[in-house]
Protein backbone atom coordinates (compact mmCIF):
# COMPACT_ATOMS: atom_id res chain seq x y z
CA UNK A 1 133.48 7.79 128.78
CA UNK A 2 131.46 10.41 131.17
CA UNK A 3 128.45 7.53 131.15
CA UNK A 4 131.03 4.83 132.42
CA UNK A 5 132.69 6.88 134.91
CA UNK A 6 129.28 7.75 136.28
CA UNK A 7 128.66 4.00 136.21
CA UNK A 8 131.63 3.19 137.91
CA UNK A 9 130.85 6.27 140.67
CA UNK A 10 127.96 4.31 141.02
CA UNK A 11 128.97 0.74 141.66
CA UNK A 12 131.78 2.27 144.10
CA UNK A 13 128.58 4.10 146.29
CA UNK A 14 126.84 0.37 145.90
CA UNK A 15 130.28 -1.22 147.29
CA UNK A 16 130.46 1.06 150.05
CA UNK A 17 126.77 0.81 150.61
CA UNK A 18 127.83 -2.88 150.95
CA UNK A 19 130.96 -3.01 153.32
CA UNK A 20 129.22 -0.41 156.13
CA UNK A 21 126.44 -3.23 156.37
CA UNK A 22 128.89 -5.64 156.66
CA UNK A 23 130.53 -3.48 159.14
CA UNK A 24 127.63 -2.89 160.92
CA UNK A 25 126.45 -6.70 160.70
CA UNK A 26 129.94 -7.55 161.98
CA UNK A 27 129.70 -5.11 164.87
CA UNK A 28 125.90 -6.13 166.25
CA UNK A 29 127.41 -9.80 165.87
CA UNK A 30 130.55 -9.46 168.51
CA UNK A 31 128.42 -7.09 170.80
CA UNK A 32 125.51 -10.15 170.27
CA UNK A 33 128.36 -12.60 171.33
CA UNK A 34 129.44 -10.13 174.08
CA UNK A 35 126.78 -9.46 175.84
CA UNK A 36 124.58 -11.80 175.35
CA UNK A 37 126.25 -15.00 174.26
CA UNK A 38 124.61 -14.92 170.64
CA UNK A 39 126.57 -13.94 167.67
CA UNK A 40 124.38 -13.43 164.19
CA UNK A 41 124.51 -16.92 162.41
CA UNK A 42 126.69 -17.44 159.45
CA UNK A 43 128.17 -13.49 160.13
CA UNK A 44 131.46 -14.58 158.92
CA UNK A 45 129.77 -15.97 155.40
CA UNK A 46 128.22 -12.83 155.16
CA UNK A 47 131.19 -10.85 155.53
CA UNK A 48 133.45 -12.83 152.65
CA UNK A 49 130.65 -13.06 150.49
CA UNK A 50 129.64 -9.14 150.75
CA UNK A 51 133.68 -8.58 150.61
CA UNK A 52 134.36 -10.36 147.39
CA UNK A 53 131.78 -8.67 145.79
CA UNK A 54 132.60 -5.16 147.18
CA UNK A 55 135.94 -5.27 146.19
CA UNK A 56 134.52 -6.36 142.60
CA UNK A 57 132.50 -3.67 142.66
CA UNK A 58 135.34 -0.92 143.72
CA UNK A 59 137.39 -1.89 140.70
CA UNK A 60 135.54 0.63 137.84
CA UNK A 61 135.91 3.30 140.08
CA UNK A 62 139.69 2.59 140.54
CA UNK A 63 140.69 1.99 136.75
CA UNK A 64 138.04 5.34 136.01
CA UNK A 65 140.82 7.35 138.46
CA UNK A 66 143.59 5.27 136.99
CA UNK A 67 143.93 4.15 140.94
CA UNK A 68 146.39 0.83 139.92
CA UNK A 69 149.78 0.53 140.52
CA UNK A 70 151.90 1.66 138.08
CA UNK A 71 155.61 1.09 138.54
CA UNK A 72 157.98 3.35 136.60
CA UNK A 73 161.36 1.90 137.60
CA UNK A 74 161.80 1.45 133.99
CA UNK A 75 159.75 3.89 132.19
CA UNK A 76 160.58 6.97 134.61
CA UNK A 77 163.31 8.60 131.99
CA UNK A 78 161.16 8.03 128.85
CA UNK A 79 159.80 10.30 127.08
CA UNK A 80 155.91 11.54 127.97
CA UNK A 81 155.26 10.43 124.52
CA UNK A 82 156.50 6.62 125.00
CA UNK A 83 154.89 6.69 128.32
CA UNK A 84 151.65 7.75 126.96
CA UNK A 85 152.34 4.64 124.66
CA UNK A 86 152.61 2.42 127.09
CA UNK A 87 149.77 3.77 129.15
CA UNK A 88 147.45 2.94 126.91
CA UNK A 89 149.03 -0.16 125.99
CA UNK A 90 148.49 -1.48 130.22
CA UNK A 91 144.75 -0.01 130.03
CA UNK A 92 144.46 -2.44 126.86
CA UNK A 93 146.05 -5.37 128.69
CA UNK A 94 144.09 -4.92 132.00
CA UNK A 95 140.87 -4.64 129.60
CA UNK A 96 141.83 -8.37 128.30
CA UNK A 97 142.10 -9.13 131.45
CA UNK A 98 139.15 -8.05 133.09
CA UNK A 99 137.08 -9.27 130.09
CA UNK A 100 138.65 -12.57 130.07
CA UNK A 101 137.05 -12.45 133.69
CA UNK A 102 133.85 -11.62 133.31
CA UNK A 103 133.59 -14.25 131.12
CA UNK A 104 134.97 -16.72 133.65
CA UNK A 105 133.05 -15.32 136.63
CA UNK A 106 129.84 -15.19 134.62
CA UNK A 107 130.14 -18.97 133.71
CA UNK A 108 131.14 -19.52 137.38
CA UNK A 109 128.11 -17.58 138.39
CA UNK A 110 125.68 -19.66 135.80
CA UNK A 111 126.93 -22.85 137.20
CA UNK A 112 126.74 -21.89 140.62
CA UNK A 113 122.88 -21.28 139.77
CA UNK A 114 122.53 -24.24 137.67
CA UNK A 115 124.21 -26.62 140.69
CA UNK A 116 121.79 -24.65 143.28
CA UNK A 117 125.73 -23.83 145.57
CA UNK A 118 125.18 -22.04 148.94
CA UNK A 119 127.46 -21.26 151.48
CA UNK A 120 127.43 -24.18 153.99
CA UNK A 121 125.96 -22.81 157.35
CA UNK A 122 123.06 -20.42 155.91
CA UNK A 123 122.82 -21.81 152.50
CA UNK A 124 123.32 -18.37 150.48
CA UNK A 125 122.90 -19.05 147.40
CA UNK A 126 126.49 -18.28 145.94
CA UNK A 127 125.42 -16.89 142.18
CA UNK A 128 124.24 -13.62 143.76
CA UNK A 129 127.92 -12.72 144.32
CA UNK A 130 128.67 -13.69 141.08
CA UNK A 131 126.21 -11.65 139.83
CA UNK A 132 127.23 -8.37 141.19
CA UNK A 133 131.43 -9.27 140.27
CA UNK A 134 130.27 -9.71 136.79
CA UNK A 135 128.86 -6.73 135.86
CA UNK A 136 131.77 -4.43 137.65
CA UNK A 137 134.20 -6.79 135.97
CA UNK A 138 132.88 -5.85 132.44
CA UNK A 139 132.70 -2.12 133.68
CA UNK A 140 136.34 -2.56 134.36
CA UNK A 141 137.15 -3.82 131.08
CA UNK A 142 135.22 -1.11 129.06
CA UNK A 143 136.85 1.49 131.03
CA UNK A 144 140.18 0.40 129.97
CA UNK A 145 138.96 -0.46 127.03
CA UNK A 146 137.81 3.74 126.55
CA UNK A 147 141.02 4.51 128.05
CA UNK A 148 143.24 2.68 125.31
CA UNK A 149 141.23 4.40 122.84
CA UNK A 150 140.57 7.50 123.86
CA UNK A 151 143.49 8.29 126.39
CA UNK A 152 143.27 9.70 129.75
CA UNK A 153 144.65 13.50 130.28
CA UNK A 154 142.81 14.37 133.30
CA UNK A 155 142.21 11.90 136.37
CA UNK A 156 138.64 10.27 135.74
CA UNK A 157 139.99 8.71 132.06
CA UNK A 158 137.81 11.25 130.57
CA UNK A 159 138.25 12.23 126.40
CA UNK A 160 142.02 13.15 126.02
């Protein structure tokens, strides 16, 4: 588990990385458009694109510090023996999930290569976001997947 949490530190500084370029992209753009009536072509692709794939790339980190929402209406007078259960039982759900789209997202991403896709005003080619949601997808998954078998007593889903 300590080699995917230090993955999933790593795609989080990547993300981050990411969004401030975005943010500073977005920011040279309106004072471009300001001050001297030329905003930075295709900004707003940029952004969504680099967003999507940020956010991708944010969600190891999140399931590594078991960051989701977890509503307890129900399970708040169990036990902390059937809520261990069922713990591990959402981190083996949410792996499913997250495998089932990598999968999807790397076929998406292979077709979007095959079929040459770009973003309509600068023509960015559309498989590179693919590319980085895939990997942090599967990250995702084998973090839960750890977590279902190995538990998660401290906060970074470490050996219980």
């Amino acid at each position: 588990m300590r080699a995917l949490v230090l993955l999933a530190k790593i795609s989080a500084v990547l993300a981050g990385i990411l969004l401030t370029f975005i943010t500073v992209m977005t920011c040279a753009s309106i004072v471009g458009r300001e001050l001297f009536g030329s905003a930075i072509t295709g900004d707003f692709e940029l952004s969504g694109a680099a967003t999507g794939a940020a956010i991708a790339m944010f969600m190891p980190w999140c399931q590594a510090k078991r960051g989701n929402i977890i509503v307890d209406f129900f399970t708040a007078s169990c036990s902390e023996k059937t809520n261990r259960l069922l713990d591990r039982f959402g981190a083996l759900l949410l792996a499913c999930c997250f495998a089932v789209l990598a999968w999807r997202t790397g076929l998406g991403g292979l077709s979007s290569y095959a079929s040459n896709s770009g973003t309509m005003i600068l023509g960015f080619p559309e498989w590179v976001v693919f590319a980085c949601m895939t990997p942090s997808f599967a990250l995702t998954s084998l973090i839960a997947l750890g977590q279902f078998f190995v538990g998660f007593d401290d906060q970074l889903g470490e050996a219980a």
